[in-house]
N, C-alpha and C. Protein backbone atom coordinates (compact mmCIF):
# COMPACT_ATOMS: atom_id res chain seq x y z
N UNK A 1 0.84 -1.15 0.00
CA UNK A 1 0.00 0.00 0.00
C UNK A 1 0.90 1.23 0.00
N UNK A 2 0.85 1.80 -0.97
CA UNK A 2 1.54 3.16 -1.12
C UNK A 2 0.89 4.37 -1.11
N UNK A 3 1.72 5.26 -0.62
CA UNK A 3 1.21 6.72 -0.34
C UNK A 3 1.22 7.64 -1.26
N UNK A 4 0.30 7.43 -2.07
CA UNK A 4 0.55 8.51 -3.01
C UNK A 4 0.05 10.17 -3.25
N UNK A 5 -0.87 10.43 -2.18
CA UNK A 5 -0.96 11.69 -1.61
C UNK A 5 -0.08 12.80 -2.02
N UNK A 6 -0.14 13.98 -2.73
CA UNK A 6 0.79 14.83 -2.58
C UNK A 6 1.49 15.47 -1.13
N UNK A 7 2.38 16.25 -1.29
CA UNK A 7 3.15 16.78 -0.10
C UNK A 7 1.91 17.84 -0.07
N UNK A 8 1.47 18.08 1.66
CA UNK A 8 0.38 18.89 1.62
C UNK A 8 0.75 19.93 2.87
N UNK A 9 0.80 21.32 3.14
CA UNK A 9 1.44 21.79 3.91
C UNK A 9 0.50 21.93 5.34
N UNK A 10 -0.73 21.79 4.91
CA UNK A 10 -1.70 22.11 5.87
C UNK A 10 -1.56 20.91 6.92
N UNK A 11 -1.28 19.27 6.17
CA UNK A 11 -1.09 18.40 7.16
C UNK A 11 -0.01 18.03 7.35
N UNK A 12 1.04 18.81 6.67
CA UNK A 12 2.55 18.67 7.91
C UNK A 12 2.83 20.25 8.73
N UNK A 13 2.51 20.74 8.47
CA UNK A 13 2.09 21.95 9.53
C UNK A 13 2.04 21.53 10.70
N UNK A 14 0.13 20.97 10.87
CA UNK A 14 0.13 20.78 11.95
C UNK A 14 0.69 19.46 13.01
N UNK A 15 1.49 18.68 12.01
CA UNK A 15 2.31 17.73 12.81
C UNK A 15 3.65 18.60 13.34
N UNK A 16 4.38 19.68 12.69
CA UNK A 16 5.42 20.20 12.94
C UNK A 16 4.96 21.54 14.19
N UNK A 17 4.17 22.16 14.16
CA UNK A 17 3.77 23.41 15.09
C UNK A 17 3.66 22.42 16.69
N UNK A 18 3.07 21.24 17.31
CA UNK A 18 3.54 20.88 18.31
C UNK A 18 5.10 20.82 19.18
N UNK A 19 5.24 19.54 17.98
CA UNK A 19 7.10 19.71 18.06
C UNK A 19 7.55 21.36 18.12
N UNK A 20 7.17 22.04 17.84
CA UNK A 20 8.13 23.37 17.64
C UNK A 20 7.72 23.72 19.13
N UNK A 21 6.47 23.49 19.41
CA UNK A 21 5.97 24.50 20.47
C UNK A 21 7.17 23.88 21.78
N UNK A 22 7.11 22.38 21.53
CA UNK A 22 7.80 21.82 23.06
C UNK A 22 9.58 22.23 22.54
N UNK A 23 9.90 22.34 21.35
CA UNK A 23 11.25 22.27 21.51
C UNK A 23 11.27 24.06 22.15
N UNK A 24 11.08 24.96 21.49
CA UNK A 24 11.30 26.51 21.49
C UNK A 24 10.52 27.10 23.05
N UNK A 25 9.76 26.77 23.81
CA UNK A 25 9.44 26.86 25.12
C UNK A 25 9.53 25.93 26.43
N UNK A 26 9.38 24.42 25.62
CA UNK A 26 10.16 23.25 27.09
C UNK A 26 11.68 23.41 27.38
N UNK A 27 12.05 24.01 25.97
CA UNK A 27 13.86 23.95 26.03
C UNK A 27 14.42 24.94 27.19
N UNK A 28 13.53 26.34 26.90
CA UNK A 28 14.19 27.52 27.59
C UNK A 28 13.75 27.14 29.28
N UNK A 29 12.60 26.47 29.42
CA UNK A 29 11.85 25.92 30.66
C UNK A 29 12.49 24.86 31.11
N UNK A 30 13.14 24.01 30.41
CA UNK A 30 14.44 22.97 31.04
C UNK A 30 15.56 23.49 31.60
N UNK A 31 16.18 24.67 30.73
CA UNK A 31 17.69 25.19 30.79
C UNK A 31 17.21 25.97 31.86
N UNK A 32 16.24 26.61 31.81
CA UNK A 32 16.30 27.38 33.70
C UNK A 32 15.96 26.57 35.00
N UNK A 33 15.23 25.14 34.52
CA UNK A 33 14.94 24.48 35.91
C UNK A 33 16.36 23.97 36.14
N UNK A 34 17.17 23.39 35.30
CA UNK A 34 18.50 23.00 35.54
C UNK A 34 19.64 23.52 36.20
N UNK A 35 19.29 25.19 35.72
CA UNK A 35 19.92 25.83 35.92
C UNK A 35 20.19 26.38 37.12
N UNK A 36 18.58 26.49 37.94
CA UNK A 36 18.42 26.33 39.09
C UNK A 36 18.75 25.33 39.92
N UNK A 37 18.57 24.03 39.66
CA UNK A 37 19.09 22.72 40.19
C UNK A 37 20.42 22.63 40.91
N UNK A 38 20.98 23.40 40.44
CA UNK A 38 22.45 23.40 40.11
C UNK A 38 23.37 24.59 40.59
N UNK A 39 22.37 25.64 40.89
CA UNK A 39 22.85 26.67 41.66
C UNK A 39 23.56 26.59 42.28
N UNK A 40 23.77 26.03 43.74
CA UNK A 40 24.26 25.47 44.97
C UNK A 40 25.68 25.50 44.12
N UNK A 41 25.85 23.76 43.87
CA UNK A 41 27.38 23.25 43.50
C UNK A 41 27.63 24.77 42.82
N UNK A 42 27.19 25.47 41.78
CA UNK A 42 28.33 25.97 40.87
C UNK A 42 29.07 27.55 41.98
N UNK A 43 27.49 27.86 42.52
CA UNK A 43 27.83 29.16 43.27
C UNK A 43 28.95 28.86 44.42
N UNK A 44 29.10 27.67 44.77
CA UNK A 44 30.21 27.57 45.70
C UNK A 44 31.84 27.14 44.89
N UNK A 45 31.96 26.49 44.08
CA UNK A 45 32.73 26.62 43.28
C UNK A 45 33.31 27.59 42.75
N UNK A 46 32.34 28.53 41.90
CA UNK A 46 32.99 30.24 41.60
C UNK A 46 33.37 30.60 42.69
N UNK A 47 33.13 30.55 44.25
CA UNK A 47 33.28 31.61 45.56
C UNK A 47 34.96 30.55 45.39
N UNK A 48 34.65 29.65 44.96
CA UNK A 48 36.29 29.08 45.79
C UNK A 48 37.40 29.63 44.61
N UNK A 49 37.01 29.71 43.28
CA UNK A 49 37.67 30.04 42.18
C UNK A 49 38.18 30.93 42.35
N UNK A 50 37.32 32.54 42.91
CA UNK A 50 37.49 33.81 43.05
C UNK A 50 38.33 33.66 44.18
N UNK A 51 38.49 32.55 44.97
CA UNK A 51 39.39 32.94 46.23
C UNK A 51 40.41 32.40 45.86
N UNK A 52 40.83 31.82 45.09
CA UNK A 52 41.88 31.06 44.78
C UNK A 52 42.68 31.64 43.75
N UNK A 53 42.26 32.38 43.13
CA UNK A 53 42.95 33.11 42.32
C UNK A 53 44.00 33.95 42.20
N UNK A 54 45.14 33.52 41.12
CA UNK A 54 46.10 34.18 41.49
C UNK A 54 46.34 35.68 42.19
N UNK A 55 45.54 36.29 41.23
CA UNK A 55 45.40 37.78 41.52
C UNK A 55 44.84 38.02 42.65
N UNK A 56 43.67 37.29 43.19
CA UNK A 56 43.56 37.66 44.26
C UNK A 56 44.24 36.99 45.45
N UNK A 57 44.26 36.72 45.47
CA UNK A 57 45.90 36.19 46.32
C UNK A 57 46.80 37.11 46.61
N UNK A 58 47.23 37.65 45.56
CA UNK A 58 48.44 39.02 45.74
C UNK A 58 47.56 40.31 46.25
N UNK A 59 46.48 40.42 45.83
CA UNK A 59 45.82 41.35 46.47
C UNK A 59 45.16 40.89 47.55
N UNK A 60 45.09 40.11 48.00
CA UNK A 60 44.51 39.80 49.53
C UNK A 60 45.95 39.37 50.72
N UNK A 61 47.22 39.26 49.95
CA UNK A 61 48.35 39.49 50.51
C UNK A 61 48.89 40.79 50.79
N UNK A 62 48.67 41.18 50.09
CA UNK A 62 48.77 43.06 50.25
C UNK A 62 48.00 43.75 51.22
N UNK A 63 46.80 43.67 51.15
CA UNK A 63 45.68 43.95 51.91
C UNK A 63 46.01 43.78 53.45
N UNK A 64 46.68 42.73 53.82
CA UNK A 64 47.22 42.68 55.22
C UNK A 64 48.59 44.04 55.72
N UNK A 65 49.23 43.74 54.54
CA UNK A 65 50.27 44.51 54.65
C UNK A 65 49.97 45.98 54.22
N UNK A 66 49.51 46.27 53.83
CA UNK A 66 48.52 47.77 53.53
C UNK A 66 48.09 48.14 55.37
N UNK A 67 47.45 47.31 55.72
CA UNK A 67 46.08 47.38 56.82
C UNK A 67 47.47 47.94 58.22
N UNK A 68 48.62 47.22 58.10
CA UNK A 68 49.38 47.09 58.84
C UNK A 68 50.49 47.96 58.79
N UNK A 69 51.18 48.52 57.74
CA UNK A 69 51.10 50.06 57.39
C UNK A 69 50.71 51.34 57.93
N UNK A 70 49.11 51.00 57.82
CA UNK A 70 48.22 52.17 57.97
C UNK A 70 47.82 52.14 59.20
N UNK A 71 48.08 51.46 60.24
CA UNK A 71 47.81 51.13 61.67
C UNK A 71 49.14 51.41 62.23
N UNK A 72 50.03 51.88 61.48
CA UNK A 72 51.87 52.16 62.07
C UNK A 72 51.69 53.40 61.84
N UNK A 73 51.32 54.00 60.76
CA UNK A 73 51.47 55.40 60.63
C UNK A 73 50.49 56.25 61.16
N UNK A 74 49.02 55.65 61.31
CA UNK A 74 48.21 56.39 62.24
C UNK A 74 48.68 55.99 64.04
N UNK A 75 49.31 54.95 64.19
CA UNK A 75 50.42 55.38 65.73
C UNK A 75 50.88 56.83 65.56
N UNK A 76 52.04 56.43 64.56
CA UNK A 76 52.70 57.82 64.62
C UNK A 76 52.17 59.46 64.28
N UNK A 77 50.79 59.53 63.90
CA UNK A 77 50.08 60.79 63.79
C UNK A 77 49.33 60.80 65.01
N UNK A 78 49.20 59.94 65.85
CA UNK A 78 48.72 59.94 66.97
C UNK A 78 49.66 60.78 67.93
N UNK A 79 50.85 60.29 67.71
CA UNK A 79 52.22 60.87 68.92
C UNK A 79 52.38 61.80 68.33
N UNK A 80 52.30 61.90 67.22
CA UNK A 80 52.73 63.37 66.95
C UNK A 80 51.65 64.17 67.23
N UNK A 81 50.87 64.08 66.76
CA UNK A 81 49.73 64.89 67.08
C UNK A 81 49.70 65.65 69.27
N UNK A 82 49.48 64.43 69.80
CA UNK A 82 49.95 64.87 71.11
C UNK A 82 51.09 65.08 71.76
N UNK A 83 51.93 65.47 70.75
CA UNK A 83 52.88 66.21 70.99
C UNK A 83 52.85 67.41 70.58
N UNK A 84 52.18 67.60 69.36
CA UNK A 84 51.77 68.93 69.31
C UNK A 84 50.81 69.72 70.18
N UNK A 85 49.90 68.75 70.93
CA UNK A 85 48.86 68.96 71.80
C UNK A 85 49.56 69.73 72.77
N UNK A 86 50.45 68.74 73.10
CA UNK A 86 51.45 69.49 74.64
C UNK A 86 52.36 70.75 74.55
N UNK A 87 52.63 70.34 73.24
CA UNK A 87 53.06 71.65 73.18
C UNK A 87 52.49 73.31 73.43
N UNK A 88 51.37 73.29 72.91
CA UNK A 88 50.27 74.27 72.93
C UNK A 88 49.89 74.32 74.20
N UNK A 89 49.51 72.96 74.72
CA UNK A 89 49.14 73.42 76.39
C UNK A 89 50.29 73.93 77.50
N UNK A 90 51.54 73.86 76.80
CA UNK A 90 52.95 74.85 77.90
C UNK A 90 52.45 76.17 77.37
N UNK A 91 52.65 75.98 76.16
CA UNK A 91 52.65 77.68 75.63
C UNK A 91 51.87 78.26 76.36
N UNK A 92 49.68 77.81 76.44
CA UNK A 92 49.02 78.39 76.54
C UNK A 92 48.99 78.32 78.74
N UNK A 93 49.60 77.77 79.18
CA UNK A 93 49.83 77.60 80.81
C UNK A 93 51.19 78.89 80.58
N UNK A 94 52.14 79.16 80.28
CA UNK A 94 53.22 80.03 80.34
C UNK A 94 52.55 81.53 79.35
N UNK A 95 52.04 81.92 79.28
CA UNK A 95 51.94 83.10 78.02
C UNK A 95 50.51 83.14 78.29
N UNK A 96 49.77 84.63 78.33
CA UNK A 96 48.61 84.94 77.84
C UNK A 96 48.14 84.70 76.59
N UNK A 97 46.80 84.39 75.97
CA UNK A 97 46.70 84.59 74.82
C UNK A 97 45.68 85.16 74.19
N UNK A 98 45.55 87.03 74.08
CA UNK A 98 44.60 87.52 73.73
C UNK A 98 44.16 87.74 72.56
N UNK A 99 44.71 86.67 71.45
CA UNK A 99 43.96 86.66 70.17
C UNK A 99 43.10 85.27 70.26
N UNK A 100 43.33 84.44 70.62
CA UNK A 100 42.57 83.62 71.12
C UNK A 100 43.45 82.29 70.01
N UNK A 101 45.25 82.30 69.59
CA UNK A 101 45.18 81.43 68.38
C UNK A 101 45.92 80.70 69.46
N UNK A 102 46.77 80.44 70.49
CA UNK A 102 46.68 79.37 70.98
C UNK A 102 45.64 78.52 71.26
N UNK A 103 44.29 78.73 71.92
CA UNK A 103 43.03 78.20 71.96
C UNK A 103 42.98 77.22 71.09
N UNK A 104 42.74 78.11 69.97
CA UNK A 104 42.29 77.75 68.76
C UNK A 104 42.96 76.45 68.14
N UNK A 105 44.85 76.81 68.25
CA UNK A 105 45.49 75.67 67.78
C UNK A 105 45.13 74.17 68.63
N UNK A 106 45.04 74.65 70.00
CA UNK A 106 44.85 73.98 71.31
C UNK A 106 43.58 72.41 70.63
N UNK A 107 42.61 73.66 70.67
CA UNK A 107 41.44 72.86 69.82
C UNK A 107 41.61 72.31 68.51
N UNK A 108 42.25 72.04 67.80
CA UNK A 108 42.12 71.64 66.61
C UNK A 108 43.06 70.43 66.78
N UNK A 109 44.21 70.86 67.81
CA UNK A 109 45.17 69.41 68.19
C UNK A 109 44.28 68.28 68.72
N UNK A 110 43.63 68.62 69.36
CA UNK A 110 42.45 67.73 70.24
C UNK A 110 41.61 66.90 69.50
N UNK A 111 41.24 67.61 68.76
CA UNK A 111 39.87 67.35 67.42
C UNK A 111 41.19 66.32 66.60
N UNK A 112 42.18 66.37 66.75
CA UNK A 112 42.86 65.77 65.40
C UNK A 112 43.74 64.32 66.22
N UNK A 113 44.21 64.54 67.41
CA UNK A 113 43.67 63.25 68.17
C UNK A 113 42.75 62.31 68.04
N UNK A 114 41.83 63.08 68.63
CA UNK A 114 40.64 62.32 68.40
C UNK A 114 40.47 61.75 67.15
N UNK A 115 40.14 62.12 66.30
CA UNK A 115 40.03 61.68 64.86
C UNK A 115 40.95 60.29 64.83
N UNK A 116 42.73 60.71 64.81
CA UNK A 116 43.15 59.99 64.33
C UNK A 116 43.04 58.22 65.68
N UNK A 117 42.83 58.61 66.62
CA UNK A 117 42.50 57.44 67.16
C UNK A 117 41.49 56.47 67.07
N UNK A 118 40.10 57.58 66.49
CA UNK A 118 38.89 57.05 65.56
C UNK A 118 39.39 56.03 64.42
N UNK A 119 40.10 56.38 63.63
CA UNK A 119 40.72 56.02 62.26
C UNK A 119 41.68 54.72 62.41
N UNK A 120 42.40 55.33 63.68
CA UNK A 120 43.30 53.93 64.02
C UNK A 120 42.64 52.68 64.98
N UNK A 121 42.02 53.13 65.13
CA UNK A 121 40.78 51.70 66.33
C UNK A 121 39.97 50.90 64.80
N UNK A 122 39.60 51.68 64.28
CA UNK A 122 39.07 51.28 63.46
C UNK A 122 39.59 49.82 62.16
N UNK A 123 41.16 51.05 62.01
CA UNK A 123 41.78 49.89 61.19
C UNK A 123 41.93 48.79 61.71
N UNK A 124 42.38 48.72 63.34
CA UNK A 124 42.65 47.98 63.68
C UNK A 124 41.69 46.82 63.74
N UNK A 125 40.46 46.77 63.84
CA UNK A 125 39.12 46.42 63.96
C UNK A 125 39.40 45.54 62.64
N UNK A 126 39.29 46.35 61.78
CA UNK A 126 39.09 45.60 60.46
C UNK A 126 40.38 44.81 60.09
N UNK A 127 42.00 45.19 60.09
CA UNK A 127 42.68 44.07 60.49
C UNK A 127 42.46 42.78 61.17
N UNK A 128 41.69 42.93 62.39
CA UNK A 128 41.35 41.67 63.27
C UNK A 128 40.70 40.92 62.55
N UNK A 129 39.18 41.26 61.73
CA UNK A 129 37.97 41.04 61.59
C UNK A 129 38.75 40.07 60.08
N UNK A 130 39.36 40.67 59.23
CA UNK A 130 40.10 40.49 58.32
C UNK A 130 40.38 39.00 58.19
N UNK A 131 41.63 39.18 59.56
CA UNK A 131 42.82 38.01 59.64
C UNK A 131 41.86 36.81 59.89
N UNK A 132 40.66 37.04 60.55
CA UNK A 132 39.69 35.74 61.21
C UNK A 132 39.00 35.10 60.17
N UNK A 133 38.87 35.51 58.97
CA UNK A 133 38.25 35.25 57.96
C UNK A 133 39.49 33.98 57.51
N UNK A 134 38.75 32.77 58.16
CA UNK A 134 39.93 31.79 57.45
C UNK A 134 39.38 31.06 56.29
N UNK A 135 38.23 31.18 55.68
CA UNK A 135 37.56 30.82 54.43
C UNK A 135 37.81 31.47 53.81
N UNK A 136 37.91 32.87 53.64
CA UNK A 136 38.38 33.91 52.56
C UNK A 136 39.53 34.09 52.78
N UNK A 137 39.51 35.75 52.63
CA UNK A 137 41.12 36.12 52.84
C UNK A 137 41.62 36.22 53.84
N UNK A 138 41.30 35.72 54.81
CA UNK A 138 42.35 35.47 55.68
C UNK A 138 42.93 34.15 55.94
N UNK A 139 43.31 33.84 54.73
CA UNK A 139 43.93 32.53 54.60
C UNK A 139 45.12 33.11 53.96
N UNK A 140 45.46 34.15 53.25
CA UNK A 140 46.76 34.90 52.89
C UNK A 140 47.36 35.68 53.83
N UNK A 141 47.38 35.87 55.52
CA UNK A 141 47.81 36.61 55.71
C UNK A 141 49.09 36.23 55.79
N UNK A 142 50.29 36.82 55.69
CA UNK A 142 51.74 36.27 56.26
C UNK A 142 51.99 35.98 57.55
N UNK A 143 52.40 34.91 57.66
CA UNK A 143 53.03 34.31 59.06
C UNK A 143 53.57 35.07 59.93
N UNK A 144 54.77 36.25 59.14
CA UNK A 144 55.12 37.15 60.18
C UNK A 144 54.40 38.42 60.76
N UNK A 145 53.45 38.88 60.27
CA UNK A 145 52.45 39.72 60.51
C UNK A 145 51.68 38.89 61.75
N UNK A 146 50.96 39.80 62.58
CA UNK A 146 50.56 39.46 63.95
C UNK A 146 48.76 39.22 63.49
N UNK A 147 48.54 38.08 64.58
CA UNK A 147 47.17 37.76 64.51
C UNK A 147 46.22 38.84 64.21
N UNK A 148 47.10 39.44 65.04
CA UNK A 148 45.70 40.91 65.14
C UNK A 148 45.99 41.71 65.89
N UNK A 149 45.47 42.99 65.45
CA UNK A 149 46.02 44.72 65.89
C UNK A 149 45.48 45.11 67.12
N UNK A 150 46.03 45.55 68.30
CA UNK A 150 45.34 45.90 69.43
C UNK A 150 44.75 47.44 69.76
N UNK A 151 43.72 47.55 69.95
CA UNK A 151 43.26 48.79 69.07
C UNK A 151 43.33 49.62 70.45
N UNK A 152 43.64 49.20 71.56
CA UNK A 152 43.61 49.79 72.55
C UNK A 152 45.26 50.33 72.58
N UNK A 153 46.02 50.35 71.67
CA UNK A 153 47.43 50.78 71.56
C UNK A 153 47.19 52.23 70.87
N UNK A 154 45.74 52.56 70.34
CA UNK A 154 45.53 53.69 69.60
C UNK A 154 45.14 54.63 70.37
N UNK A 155 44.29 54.61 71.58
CA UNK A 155 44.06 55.46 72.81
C UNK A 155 45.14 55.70 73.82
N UNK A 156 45.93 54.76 73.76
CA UNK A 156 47.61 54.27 75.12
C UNK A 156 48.73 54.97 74.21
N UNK A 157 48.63 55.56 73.23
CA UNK A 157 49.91 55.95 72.30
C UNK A 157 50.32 57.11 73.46
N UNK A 158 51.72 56.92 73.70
CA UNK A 158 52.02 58.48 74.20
C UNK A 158 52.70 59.17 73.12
């Protein structure tokens, strides 16, 4: 028994418009349930990739040594600073001052104390907070660098 029917478009149409419908909307509806499926494993994988990475590596090695830096030199704007403090308070205990710019300097040494001990507690904070991170970057810090910054060395500076 042979088919001798012409090719007819109306009845391969509608055999082909199903198939189209499941390939062109089940496909995009597969690739996102999968995609979802799968979230988990890949999102922890990229987090380990991004940590593992060369570059970041050198920049999360740095980052300690930056932090540790900037917690040495806000010491030393600390001492200096109250040394400038003291200074102003001989001047202004020995000498009248009727323009009012010892005061003035008086106050601004104070204000700049303060500040910089704000700034240095702080780093220190985030040094600590930093180094404890032993899943991330604080798995680069260097051995000879110290666990962690004592932030109470930023108020005790003489």
């Amino acid at each position: 028994m042979s088919y001798d029917k012409p090719w007819s478009l109306k009845r391969h149409l509608w055999t082909w418009i199903p198939i189209a419908l499941v390939i062109f909307i089940g496909g995009p509806i597969a690739g996102i349930a999968i995609n979802q499926a799968t979230l988990g494993v890949r999102s922890s994988l990229t987090e380990r990739t991004i940590v593992n990475n060369p570059l970041n590596r050198i920049e999360e090695y740095n980052h300690f040594y930056d932090l540790r830096g900037t917690f040495n030199s806000q010491l030393a704007a600390i001492r200096n600073n109250k040394a400038e403090l003291a200074a102003y308070e001989k001047m202004e205990a020995g000498q009248p001052d009727p323009t009012g710019q010892i005061s003035s300097n008086l106050q601004a040494d104070e204000d700049a104390v303060s500040g910089a001990q704000s700034a240095c507690v702080s780093t220190a904070q985030q040094y600590t907070q930093d180094a404890q991170k032993v899943a991330t970057g604080g798995q680069f810090k260097d051995k000879n660098l110290p666990h962690s910054l004592d932030s109470g060395l930023c108020e005790n500076e003489k």
